[in-house]
Protein backbone atom coordinates (compact mmCIF):
# COMPACT_ATOMS: atom_id res chain seq x y z
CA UNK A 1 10.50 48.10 44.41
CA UNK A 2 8.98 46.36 41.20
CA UNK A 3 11.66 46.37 38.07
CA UNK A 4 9.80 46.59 34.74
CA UNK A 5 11.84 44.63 31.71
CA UNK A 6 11.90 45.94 28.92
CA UNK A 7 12.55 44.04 25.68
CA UNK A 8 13.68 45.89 22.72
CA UNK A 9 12.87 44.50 19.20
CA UNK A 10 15.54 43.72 16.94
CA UNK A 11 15.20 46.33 14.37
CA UNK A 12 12.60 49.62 15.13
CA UNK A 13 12.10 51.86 11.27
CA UNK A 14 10.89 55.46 11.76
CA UNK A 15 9.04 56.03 8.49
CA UNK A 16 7.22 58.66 7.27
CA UNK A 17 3.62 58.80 5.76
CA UNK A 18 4.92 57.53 2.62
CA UNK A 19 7.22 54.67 3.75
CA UNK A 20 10.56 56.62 3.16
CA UNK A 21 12.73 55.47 6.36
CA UNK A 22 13.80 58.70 8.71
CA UNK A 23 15.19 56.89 11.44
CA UNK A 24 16.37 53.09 12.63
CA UNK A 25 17.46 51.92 15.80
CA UNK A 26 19.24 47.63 16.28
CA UNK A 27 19.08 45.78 19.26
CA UNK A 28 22.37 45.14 21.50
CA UNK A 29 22.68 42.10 19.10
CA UNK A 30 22.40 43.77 16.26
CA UNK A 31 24.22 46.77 16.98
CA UNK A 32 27.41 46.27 14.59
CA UNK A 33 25.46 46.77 11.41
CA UNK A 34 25.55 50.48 10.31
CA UNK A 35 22.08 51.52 9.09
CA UNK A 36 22.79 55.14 7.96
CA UNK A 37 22.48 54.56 5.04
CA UNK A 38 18.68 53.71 4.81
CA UNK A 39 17.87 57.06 6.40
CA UNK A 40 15.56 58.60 3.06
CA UNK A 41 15.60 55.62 0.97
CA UNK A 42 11.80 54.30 1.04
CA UNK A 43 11.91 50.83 3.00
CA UNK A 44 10.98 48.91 0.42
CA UNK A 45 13.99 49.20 -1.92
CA UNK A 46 16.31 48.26 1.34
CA UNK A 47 14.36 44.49 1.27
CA UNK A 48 14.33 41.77 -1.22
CA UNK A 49 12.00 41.77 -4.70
CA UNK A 50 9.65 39.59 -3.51
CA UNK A 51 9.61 41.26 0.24
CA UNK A 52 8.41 44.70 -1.22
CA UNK A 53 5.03 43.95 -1.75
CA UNK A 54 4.32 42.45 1.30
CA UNK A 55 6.16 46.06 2.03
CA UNK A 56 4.06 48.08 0.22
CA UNK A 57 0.89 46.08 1.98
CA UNK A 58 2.06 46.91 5.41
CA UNK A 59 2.65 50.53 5.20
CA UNK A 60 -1.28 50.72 3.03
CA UNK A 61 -2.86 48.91 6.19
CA UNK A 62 -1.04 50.54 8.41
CA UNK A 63 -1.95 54.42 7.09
CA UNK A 64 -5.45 52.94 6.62
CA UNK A 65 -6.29 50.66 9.63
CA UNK A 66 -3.75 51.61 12.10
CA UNK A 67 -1.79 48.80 12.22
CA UNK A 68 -0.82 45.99 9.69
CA UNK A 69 -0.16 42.12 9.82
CA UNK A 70 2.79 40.70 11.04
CA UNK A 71 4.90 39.74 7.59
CA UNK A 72 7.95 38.01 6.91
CA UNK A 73 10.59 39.69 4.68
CA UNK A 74 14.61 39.27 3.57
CA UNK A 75 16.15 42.72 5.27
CA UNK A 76 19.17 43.71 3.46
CA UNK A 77 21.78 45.88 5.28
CA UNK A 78 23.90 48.27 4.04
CA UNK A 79 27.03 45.68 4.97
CA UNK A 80 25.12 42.75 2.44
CA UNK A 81 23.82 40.74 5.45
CA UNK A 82 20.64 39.56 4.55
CA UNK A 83 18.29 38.38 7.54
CA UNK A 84 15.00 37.07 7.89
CA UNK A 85 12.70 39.68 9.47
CA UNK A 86 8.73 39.09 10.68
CA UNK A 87 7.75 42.52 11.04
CA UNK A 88 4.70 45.05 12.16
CA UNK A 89 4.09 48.15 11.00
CA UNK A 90 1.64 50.59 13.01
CA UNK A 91 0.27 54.22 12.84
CA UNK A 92 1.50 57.44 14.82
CA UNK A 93 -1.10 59.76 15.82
CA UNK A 94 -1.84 62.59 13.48
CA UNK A 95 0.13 62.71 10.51
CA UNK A 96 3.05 61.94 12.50
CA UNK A 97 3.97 58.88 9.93
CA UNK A 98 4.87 55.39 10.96
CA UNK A 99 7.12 52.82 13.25
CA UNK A 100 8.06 49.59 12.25
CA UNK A 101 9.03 46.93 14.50
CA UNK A 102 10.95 43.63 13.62
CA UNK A 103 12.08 40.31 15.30
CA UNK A 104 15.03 38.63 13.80
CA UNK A 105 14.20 35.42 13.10
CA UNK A 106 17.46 33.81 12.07
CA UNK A 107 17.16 31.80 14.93
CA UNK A 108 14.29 30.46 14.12
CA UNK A 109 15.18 29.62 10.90
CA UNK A 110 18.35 28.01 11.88
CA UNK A 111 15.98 25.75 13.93
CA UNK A 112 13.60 25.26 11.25
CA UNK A 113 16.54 23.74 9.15
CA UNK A 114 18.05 21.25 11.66
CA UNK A 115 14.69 20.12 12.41
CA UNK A 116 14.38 19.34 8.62
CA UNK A 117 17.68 17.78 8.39
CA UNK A 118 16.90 15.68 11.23
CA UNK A 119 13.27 14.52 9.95
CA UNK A 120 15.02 13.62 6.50
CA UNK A 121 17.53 11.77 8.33
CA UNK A 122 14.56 10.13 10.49
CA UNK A 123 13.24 8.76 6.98
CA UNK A 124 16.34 7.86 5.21
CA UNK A 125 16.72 5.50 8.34
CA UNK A 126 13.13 4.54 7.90
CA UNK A 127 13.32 3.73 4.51
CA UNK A 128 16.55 1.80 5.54
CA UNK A 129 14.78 -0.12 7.80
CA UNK A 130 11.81 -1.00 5.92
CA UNK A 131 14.28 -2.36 2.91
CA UNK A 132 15.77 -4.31 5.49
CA UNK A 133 12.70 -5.95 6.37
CA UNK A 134 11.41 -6.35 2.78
CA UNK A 135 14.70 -8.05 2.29
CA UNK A 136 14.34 -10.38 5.24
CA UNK A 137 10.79 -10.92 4.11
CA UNK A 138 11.90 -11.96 0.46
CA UNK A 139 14.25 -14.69 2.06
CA UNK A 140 11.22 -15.70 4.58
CA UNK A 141 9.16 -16.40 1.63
CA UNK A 142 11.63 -17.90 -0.60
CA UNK A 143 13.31 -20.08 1.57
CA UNK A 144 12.59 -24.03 0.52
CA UNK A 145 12.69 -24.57 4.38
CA UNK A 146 10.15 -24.63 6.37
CA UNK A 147 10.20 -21.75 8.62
CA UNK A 148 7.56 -21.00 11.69
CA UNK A 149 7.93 -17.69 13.51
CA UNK A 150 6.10 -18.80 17.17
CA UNK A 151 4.94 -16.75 20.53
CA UNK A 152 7.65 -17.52 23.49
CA UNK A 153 5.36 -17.27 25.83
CA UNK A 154 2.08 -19.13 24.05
CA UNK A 155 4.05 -21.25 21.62
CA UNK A 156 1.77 -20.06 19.26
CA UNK A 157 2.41 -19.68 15.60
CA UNK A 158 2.67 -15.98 14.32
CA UNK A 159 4.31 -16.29 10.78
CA UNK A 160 4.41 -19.30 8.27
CA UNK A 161 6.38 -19.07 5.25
CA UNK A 162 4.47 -20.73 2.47
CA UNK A 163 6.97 -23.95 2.13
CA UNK A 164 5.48 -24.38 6.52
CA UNK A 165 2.09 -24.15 4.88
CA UNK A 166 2.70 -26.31 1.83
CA UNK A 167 4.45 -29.19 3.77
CA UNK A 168 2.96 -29.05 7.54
CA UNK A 169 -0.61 -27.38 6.45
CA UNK A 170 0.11 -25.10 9.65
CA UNK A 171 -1.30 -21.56 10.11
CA UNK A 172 -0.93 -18.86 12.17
CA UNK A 173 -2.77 -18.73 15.67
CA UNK A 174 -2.37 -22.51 15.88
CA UNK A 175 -0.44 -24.19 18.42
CA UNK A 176 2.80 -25.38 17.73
CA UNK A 177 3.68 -27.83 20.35
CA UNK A 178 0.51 -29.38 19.82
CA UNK A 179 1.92 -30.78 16.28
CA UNK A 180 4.50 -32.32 18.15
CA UNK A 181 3.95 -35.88 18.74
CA UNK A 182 3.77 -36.83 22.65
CA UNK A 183 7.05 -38.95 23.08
CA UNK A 184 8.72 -35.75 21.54
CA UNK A 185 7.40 -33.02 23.57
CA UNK A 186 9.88 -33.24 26.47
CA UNK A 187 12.80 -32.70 24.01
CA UNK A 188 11.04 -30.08 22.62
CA UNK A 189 10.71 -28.13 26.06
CA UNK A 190 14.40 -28.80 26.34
CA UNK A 191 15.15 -27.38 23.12
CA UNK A 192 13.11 -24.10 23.79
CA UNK A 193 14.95 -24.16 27.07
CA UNK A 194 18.53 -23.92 25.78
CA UNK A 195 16.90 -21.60 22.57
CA UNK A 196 16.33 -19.00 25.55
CA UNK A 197 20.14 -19.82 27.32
CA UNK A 198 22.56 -19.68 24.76
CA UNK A 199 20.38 -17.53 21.82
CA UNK A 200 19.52 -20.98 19.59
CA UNK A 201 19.39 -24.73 19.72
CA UNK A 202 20.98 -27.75 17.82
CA UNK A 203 18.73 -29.52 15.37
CA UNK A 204 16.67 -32.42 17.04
CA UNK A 205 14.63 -34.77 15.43
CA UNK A 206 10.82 -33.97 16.32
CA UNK A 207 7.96 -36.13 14.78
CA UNK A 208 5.43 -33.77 13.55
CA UNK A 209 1.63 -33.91 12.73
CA UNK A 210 -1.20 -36.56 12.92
CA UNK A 211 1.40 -38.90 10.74
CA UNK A 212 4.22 -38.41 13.16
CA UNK A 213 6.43 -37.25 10.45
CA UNK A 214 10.25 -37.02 10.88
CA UNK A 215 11.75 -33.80 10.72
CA UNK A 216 14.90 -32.00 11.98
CA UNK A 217 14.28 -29.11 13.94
CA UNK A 218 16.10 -25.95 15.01
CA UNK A 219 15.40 -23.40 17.58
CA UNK A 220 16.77 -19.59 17.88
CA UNK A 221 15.15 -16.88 20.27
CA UNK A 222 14.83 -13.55 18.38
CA UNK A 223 13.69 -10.31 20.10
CA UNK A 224 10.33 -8.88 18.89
CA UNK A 225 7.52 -6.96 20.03
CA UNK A 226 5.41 -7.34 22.19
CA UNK A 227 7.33 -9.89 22.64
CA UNK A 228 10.09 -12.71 22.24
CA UNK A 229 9.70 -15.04 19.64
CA UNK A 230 11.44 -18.23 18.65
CA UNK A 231 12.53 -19.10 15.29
CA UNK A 232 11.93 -22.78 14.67
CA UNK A 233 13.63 -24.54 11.16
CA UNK A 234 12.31 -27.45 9.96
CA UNK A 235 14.03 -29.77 7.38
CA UNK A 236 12.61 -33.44 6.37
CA UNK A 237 14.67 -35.92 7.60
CA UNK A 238 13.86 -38.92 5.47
CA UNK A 239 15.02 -36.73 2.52
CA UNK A 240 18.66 -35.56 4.19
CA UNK A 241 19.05 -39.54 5.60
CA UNK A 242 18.52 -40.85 1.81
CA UNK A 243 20.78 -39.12 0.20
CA UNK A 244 19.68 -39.99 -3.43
CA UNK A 245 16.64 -39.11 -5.18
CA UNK A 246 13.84 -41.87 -4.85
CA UNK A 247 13.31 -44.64 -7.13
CA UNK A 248 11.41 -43.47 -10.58
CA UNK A 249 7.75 -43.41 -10.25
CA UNK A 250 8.32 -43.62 -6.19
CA UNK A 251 7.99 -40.65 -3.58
CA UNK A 252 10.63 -40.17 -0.72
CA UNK A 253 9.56 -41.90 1.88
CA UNK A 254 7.96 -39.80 4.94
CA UNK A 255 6.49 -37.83 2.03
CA UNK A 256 3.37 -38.05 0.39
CA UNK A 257 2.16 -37.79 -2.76
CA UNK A 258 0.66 -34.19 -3.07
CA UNK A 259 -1.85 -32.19 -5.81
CA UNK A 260 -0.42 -29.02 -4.49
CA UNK A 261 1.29 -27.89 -7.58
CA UNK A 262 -1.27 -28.72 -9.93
CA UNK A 263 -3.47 -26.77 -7.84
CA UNK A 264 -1.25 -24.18 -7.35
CA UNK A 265 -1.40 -23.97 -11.39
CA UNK A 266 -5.01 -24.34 -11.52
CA UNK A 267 -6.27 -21.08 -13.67
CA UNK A 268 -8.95 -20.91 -11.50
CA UNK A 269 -9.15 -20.29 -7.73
CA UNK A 270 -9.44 -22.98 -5.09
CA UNK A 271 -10.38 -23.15 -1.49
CA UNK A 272 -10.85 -25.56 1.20
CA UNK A 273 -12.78 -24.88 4.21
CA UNK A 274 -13.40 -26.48 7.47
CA UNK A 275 -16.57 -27.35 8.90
CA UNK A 276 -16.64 -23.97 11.01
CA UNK A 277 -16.02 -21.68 7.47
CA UNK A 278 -12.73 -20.63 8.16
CA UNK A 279 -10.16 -21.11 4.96
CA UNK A 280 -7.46 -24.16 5.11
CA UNK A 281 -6.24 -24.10 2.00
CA UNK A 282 -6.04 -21.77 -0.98
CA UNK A 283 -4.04 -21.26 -4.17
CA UNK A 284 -2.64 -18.44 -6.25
CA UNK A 285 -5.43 -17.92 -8.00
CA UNK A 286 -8.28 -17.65 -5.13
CA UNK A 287 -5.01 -15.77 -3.56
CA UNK A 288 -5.35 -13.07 -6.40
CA UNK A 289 -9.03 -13.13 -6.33
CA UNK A 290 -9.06 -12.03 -2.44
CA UNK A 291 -6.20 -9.56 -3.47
CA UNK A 292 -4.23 -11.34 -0.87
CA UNK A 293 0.03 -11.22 -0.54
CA UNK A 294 0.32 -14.82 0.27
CA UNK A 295 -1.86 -17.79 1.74
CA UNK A 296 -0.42 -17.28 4.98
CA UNK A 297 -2.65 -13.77 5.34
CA UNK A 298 -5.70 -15.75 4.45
CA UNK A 299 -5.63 -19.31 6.34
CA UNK A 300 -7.37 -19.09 9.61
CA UNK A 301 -10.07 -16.44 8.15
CA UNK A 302 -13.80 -16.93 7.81
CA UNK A 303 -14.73 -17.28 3.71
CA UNK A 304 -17.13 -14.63 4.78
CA UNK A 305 -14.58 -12.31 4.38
CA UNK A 306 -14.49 -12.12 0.92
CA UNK A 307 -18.03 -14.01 0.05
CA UNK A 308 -20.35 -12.32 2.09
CA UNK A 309 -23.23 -11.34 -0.76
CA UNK A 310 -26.49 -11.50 1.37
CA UNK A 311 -28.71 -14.86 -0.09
CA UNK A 312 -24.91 -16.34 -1.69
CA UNK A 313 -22.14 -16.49 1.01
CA UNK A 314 -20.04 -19.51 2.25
CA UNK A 315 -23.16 -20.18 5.30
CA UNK A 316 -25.65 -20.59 2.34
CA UNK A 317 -23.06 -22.44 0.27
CA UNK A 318 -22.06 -24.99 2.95
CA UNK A 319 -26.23 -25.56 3.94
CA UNK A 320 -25.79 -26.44 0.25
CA UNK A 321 -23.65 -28.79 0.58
CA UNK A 322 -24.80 -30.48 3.52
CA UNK A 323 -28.41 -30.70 1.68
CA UNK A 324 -27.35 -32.11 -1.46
CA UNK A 325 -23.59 -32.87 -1.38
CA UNK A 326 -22.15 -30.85 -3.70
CA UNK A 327 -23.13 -26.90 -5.43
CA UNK A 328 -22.84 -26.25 -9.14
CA UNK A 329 -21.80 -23.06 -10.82
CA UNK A 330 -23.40 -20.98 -8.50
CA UNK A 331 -23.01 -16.55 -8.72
CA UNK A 332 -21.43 -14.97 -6.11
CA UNK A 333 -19.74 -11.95 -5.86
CA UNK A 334 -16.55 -11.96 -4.16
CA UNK A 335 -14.72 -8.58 -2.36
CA UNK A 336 -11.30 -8.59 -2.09
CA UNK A 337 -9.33 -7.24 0.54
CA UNK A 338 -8.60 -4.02 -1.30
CA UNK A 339 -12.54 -3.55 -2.02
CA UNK A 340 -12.78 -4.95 -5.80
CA UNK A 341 -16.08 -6.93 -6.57
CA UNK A 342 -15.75 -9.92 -9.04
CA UNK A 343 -18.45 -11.73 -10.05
CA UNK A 344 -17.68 -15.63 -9.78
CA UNK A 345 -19.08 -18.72 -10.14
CA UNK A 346 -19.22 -21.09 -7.35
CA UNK A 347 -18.30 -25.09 -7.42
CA UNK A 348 -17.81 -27.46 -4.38
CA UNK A 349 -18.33 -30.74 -2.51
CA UNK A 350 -17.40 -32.37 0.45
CA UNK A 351 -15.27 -35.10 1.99
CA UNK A 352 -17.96 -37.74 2.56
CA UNK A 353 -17.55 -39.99 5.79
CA UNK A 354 -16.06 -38.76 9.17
CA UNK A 355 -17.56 -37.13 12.00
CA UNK A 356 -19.13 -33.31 10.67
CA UNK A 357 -17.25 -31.68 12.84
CA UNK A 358 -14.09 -32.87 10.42
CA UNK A 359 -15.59 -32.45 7.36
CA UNK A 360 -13.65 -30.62 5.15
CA UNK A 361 -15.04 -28.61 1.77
CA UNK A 362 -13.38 -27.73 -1.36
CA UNK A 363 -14.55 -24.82 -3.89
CA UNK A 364 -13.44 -23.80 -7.15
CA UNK A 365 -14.38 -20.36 -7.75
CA UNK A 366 -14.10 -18.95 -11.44
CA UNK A 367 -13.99 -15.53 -12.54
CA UNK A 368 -16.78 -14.84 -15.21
CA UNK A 369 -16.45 -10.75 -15.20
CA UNK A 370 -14.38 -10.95 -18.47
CA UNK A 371 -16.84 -13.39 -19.83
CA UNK A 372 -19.96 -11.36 -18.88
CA UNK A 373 -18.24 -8.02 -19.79
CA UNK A 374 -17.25 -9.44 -23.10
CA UNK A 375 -20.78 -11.22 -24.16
CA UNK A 376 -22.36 -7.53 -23.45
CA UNK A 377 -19.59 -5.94 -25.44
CA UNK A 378 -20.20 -8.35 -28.43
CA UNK A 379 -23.65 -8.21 -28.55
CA UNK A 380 -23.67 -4.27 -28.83
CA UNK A 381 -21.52 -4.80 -31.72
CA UNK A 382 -23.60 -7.01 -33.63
CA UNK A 383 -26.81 -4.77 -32.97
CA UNK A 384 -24.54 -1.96 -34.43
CA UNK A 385 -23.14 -3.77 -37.14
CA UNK A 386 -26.87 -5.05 -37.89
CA UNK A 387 -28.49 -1.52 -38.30
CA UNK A 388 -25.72 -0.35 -40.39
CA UNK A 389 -26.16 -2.97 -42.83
CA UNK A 390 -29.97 -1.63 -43.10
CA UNK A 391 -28.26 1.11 -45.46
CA UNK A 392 -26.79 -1.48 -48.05
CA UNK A 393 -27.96 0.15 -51.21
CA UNK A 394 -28.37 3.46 -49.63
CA UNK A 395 -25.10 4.24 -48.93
CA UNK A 396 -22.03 4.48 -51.18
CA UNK A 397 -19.62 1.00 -50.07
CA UNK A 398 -16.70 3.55 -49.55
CA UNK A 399 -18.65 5.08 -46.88
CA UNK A 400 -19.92 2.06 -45.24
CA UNK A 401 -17.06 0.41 -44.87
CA UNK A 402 -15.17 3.47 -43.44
CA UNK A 403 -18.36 3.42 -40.91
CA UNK A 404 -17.71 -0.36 -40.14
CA UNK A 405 -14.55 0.23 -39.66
CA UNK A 406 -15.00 3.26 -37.00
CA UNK A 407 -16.98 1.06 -35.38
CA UNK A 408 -15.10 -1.91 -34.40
CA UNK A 409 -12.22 0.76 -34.02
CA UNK A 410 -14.52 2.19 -31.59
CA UNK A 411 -15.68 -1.17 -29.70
CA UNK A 412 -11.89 -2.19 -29.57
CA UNK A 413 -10.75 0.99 -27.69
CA UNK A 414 -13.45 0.87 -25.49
CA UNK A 415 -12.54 -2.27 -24.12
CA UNK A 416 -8.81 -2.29 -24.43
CA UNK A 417 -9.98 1.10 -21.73
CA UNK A 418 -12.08 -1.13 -19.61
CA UNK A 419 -9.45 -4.08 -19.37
CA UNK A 420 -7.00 -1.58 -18.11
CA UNK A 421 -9.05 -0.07 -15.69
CA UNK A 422 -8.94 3.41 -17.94
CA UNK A 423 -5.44 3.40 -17.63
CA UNK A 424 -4.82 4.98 -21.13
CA UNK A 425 -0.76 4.02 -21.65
CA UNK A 426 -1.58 0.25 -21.03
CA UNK A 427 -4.26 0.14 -23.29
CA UNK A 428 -2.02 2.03 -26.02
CA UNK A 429 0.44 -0.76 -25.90
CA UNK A 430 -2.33 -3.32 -26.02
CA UNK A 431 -3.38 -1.44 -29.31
CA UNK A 432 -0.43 -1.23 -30.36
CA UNK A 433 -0.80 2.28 -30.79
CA UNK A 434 1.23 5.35 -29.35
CA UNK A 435 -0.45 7.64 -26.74
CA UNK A 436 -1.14 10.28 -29.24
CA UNK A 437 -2.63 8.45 -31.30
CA UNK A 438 -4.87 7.25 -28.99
CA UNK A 439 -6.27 10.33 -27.28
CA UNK A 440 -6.67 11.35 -30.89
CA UNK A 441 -8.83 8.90 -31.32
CA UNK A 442 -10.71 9.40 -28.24
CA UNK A 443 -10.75 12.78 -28.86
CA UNK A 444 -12.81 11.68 -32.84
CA UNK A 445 -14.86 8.78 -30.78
CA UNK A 446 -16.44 11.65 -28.07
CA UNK A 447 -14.65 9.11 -25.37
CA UNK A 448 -12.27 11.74 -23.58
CA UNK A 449 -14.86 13.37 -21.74
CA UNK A 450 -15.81 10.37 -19.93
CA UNK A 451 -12.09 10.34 -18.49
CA UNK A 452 -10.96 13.91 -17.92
CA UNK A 453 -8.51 14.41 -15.55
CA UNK A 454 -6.15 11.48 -15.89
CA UNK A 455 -3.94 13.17 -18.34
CA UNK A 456 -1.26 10.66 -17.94
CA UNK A 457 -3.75 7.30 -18.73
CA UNK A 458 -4.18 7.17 -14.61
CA UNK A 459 -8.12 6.63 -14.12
């Protein structure tokens, strides 16, 4: 014998024609709430305000289709429980009127709300997490050590904080142990050794680099995906051994004398390149060209990745070179890494002597957008300027002066816009002006329409 289940809905409305409830029967887990007295009250004043349209809607398509949509809506008992309630209405034959049915969805709901609690807690502990890392980043950065993040398993450098790539001219993707001079390597296998027993190492003098420079190095194992990773410290030793600052007008011995901070302060940007095109070297200001975070993202990477302009990228640059030594103020355009083009101009040469396969090339490369956008600007100025003072005579001087000066008022906002990026609070405060006053004056110029939309000076 085959037993038929049958599942009862949670609430079940007998209504008539007109939505005026006649009878009501609960579910078992329902069945302490007295519902007598909704019997001849019309079933939408027994649900919340908002939940008696959607009400009203129901009982329409259900008179007029035969059965409505399935809607949510607050039921309120006669006891002041309130519930949520996903309900159907449908049609009786005839003129009979019309059954409800409802599923309780309290449940639900209750569900709905942990699994919102536990997503926000999910992101608090993200956003935990990630200021954790931008901390630990900070002090990677910062530190005046160098500091190497390498592979276990490769040896192979993954992070460089920029003092590693001011003072060792390392990268990421080279090979560590292969800066360590050959009488040193043995002690430097026994250093990773005991990094993996006992967590880290005791510093060890290592001589480092083609110029088998001294410097005391430390070695801690650090968990990481994919996988392990050694942290390796580096500290000059002829520095810590002297003890006292060098003689005046004398480096430290074991370290040489270095442009690196005047080119770091160059205003203009500055890259070295190997013989291959990939980038060795490059200050802030090629840094902020490339819209790069740090040199460490861009050593190791083909120039081609920002100077790829078909007839002017870093192939027909270093052909250049090797033709006639050197390039002069040459256009380019250079991309960034966040997809903004700059138009530049393009100096270089070439360490002369060595094999070619060594040769190394230096660039300066000099923003002239500002230059170029300003000429055009000041040139359009003058033209307008030139054809006003055509009506000299013609014109009262009251009235050409207040024309000159709408003018240059004009020409100034325009740019103060464009140097901004149409960002209309930064170029209020470089007018000086408040941000009323400025879209009133866009507003007497014609130049809001051109930037609708960005009611808050975003472009």
């Amino acid at each position: 014998m085959t037993r038929v289940a049958v599942i009862q809905p949670d609430i079940t409305l007998t209504l008539d024609w007109e939505g005026v409830i006649r009878d009501a029967a609960l579910s078992e887990t329902m069945r302490g709430e007295p519902v007598a007295a909704w019997f001849g009250r019309p079933w939408m004043d027994t649900v919340g305000d908002v939940a008696s349209l959607q009400v009203r809607r129901m009982v329409e398509d259900a008179r007029s289709s035969g059965v409505s949509a399935y809607l949510q809506v607050t039921q309120r008992f006669p006891s002041g429980l309130e519930l949520p309630v996903e309900y159907t209405t449908v049609r009786l034959g005839g003129q009979a009127g019309l059954i409800a049915v409802g599923k309780n969805l309290q449940a639900v709901a209750e569900l709905q709300s942990r699994l919102v609690a536990a997503q926000q807690a999910r992101e608090q502990d993200y956003w935990k997490l990630r200021e954790i890392e931008t901390r630990s980043r900070l002090l990677f950065d910062a530190s005046s050590e160098a500091v190497l993040v390498i592979a276990a398993s490769t040896l192979r450098i993954v992070e460089a904080n920029p003092a590693a790539i001011r003072e060792l001219g390392l990268a990421p993707g080279w090979n560590f142990a292969d800066e360590v001079a050959a009488r040193d390597r043995a002690a430097f296998r026994d250093v990773l050794l005991r990094a993996r027993e006992q967590g880290r190492a005791p510093g060890v003098m290592m001589h480092l680099g083609a110029d088998a420079t001294p410097w005391l190095l430390r070695a801690s194992l650090m968990a990481r995906n994919p996988g392990p990773v050694f942290l390796i410290q580096l500290t000059p030793v002829a520095i810590q051994a002297a003890g006292r600052p060098a003689a005046e007008g004398q480096a430290p011995r074991g370290v040489p004398l270095r442009g690196d901070a005047l080119l770091e302060e160059m205003p203009d940007g500055f890259v070295v390149i190997d013989a291959g095109g990939t980038v060795r070297r490059a200050n802030r200001a090629f840094l902020d060209l490339a819209q790069a975070g740090s040199e460490a993202s861009v050593l190791g990477e083909p120039l081609d990745r920002w100077l790829a302009q078909p007839g002017m990228d870093a192939t027909v640059l270093m052909q250049t070179i090797a033709q006639h030594g050197e390039v002069r103020l040459l256009p380019a355009t250079l991309t960034g890494s966040l997809g903004t083009e700059t138009e530049v101009e393009v100096s270089g040469a070439a360490i002369r002597g060595g094999p070619a396969e060594q040769r190394m090339m230096g660039f300066v490369v000099r923003d002239t957008g500002r230059r170029m956008l300003a000429s055009g600007e000041a040139a359009a100025l003058r033209a307008a300027l030139g054809a006003l003072a055509n009506d000299v005579g013609r014109v009262p001087l009251p009235a050409m002066v207040r024309s000159t000066a709408a003018l240059v008022e004009r020409a100034c906002i325009e740019r103060a816009l464009r140097l901004a990026g149409n960002n209309r609070t930064a170029a209020a405060d470089a007018l000086g002006l408040s941000r009323q006053s400025l879209y009133a004056k866009l507003e007497r110029y014609g130049l809001s329409e051109d930037r609708e939309g960005s009611p808050d000076g975003q472009p």
